[in-house]
N, C-alpha and C. Protein backbone atom coordinates (compact mmCIF):
# COMPACT_ATOMS: atom_id res chain seq x y z
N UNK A 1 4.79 -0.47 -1.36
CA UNK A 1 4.83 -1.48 -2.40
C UNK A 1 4.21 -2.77 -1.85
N UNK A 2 3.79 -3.05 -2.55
CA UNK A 2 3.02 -5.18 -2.23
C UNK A 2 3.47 -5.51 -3.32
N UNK A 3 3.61 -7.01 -2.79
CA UNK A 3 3.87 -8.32 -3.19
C UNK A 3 3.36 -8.88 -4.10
N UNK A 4 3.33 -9.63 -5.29
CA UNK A 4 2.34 -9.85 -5.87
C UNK A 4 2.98 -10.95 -6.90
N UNK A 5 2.26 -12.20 -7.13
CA UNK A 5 2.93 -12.99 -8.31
C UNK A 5 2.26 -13.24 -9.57
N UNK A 6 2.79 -12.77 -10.40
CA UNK A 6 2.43 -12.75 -12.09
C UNK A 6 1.97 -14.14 -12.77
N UNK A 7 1.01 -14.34 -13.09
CA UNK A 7 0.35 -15.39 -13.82
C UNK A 7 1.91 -16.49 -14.37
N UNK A 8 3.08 -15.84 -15.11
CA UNK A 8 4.78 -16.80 -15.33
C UNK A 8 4.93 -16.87 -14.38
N UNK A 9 4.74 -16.81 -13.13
CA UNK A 9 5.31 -17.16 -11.62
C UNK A 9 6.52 -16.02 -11.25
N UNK A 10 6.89 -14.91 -11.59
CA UNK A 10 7.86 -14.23 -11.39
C UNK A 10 7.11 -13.15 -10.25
N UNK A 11 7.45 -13.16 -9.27
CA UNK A 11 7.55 -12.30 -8.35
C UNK A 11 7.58 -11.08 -8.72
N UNK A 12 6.91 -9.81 -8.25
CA UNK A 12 6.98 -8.87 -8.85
C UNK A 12 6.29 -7.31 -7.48
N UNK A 13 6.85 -6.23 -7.78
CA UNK A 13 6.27 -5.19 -6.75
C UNK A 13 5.63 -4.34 -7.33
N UNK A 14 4.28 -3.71 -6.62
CA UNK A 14 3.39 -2.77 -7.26
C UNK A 14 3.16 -1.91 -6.11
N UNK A 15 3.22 -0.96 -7.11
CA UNK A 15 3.16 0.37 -6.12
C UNK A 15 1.80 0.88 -5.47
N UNK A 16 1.58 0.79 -4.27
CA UNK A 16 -0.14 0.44 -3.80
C UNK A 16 -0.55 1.79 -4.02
N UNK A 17 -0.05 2.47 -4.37
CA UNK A 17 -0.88 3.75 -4.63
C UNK A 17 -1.00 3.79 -6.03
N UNK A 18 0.01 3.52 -6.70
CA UNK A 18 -1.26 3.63 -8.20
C UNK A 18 -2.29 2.41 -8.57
N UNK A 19 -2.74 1.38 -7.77
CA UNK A 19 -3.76 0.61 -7.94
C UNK A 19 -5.25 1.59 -7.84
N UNK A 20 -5.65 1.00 -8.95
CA UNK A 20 -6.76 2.20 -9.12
C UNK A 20 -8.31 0.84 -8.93
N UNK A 21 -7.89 -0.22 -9.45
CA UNK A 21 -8.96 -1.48 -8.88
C UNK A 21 -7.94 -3.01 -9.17
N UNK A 22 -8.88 -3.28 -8.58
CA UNK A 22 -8.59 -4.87 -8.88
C UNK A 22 -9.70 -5.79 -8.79
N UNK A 23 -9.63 -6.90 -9.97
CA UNK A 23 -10.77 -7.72 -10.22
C UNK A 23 -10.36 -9.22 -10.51
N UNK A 24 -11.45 -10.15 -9.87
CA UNK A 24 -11.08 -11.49 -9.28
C UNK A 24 -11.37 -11.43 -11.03
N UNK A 25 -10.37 -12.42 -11.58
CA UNK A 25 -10.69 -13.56 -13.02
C UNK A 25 -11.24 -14.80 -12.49
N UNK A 26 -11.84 -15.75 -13.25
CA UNK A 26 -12.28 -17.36 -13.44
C UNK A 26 -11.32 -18.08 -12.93
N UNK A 27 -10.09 -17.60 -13.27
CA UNK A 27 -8.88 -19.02 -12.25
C UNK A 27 -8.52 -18.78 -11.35
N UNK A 28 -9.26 -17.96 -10.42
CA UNK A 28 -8.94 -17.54 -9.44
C UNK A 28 -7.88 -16.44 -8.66
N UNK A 29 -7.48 -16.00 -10.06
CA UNK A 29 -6.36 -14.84 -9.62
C UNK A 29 -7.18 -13.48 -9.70
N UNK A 30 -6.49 -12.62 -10.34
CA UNK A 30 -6.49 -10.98 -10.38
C UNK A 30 -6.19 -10.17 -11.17
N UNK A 31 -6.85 -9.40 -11.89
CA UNK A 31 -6.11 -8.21 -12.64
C UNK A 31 -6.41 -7.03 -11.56
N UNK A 32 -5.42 -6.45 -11.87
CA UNK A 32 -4.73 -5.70 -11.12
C UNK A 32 -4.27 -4.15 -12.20
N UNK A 33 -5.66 -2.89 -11.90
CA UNK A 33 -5.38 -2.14 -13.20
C UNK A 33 -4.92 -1.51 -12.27
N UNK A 34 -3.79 0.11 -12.75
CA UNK A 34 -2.75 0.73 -12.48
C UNK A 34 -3.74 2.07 -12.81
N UNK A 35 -3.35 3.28 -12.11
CA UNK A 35 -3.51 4.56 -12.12
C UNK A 35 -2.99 4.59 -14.04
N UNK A 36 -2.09 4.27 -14.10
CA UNK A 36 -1.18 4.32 -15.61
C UNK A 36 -2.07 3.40 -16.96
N UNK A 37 -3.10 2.75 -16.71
CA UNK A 37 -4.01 2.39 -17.39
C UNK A 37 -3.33 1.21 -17.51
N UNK A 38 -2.11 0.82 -17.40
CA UNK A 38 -1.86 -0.56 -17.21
C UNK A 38 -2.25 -2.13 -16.74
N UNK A 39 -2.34 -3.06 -16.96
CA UNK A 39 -3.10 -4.23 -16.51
C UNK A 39 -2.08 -5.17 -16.14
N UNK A 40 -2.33 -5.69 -14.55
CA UNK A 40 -1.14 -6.73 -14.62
C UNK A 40 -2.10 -8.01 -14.02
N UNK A 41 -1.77 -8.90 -14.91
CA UNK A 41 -2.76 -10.32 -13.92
C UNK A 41 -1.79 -11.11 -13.61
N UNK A 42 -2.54 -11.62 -12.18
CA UNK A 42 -1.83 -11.83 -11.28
C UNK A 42 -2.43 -13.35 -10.86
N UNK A 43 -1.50 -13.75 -10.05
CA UNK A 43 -1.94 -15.22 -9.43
C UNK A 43 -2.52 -15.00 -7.95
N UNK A 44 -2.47 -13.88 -7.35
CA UNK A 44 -3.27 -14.20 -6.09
C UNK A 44 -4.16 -13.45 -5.97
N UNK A 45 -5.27 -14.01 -4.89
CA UNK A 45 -6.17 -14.00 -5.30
C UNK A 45 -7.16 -12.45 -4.90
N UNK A 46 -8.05 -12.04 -5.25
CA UNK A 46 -8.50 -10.73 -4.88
C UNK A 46 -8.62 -10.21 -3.70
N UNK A 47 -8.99 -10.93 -2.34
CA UNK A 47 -9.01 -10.70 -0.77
C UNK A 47 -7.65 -10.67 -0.69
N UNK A 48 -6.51 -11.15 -1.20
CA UNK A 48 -5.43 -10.99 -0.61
C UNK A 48 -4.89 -9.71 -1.18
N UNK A 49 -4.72 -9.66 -1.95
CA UNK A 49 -4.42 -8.26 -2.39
C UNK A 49 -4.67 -7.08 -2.15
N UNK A 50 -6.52 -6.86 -1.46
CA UNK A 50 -7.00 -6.21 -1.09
C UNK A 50 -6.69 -5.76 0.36
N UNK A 51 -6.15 -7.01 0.91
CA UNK A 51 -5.95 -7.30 2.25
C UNK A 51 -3.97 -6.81 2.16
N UNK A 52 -3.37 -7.15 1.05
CA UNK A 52 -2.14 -5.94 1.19
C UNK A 52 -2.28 -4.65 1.03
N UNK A 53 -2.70 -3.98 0.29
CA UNK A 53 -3.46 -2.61 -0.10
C UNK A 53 -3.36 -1.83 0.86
N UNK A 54 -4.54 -2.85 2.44
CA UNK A 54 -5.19 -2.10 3.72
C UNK A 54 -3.91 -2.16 4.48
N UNK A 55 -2.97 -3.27 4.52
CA UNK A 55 -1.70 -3.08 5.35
C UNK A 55 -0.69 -2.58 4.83
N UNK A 56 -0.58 -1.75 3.60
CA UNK A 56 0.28 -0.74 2.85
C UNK A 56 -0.37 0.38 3.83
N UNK A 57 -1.48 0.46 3.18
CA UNK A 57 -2.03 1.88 3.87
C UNK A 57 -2.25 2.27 5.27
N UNK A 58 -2.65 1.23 5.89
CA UNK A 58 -2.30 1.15 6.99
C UNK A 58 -0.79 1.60 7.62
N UNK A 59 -0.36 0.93 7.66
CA UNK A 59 1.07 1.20 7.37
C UNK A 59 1.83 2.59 7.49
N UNK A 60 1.06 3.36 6.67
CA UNK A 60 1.53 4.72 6.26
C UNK A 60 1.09 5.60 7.04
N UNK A 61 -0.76 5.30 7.38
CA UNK A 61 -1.64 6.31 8.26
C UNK A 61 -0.69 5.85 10.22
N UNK A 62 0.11 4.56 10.32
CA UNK A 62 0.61 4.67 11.50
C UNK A 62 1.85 5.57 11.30
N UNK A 63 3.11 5.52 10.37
CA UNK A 63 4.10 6.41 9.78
C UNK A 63 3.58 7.47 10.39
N UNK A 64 2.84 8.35 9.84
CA UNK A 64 2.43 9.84 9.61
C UNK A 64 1.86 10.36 10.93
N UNK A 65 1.24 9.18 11.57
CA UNK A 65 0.73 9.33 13.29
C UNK A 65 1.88 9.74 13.72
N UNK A 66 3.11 8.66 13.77
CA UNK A 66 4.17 8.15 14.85
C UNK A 66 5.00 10.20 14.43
N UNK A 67 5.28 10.23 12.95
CA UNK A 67 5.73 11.73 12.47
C UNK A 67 4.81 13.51 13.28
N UNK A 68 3.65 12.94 12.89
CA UNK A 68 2.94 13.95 13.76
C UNK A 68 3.56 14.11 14.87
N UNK A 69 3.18 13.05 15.89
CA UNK A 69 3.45 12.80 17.26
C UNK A 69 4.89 13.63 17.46
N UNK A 70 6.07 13.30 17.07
CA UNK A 70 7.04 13.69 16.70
C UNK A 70 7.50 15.62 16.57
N UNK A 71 6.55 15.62 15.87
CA UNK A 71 6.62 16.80 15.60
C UNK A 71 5.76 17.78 16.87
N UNK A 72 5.14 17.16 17.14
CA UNK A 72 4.39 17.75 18.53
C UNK A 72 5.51 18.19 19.90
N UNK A 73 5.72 16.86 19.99
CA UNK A 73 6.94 16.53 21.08
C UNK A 73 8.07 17.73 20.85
N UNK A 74 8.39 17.63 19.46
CA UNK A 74 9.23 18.86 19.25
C UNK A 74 9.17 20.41 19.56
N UNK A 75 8.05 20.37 18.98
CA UNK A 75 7.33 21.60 19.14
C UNK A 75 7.12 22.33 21.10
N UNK A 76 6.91 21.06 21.48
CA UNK A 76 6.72 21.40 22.73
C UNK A 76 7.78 21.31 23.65
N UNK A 77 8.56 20.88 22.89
CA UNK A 77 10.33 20.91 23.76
C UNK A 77 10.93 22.26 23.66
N UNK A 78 10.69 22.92 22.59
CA UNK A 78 10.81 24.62 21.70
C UNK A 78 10.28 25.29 22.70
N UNK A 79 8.89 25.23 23.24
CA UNK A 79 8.09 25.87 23.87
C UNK A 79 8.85 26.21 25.53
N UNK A 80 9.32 25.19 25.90
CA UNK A 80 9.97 24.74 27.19
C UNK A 80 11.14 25.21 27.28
N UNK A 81 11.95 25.12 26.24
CA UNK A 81 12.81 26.16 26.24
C UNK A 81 12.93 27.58 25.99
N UNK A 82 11.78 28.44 25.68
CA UNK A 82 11.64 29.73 25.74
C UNK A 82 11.33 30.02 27.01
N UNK A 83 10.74 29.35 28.01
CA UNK A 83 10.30 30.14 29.26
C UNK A 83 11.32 29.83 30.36
């Protein structure tokens, strides 16, 4: 999820995986379209958003490393105990 504040100023969370684009408006904010065809405009501004997106995803591709890894370690503790 990212951060994101709504043109009324209300704080609000979007789920970075159904962002399907996002596009700078004239006042400097963002719409922000949804996998769900939904539109949310937003007050900040397009690099930042873009720039939560990469540290969502980011984020996840370290998760799934650190889980792999994990599962390796396991795997090879299994191994160590059969011989």
């Amino acid at each position: 999820m990212i951060r994101v504040i709504r043109t009324d100023g209300m704080e609000i969370l979007i789920n970075a995986r159904l962002v399907e684009a996002v596009n700078p408006v004239e006042d400097g904010g963002s719409v922000i379209t949804l996998g769900t065809g939904e539109k949310v405009l937003i007050k900040n501004v397009y690099v930042d958003v873009l720039q939560k997106i990469d540290a969502y995803r980011q984020g996840l591709s370290d998760e799934r490393r650190q889980e792999n890894k994990q599962l390796k370690d396991k795997d090879k503790d299994k191994d160590k105990d059969k011989e």
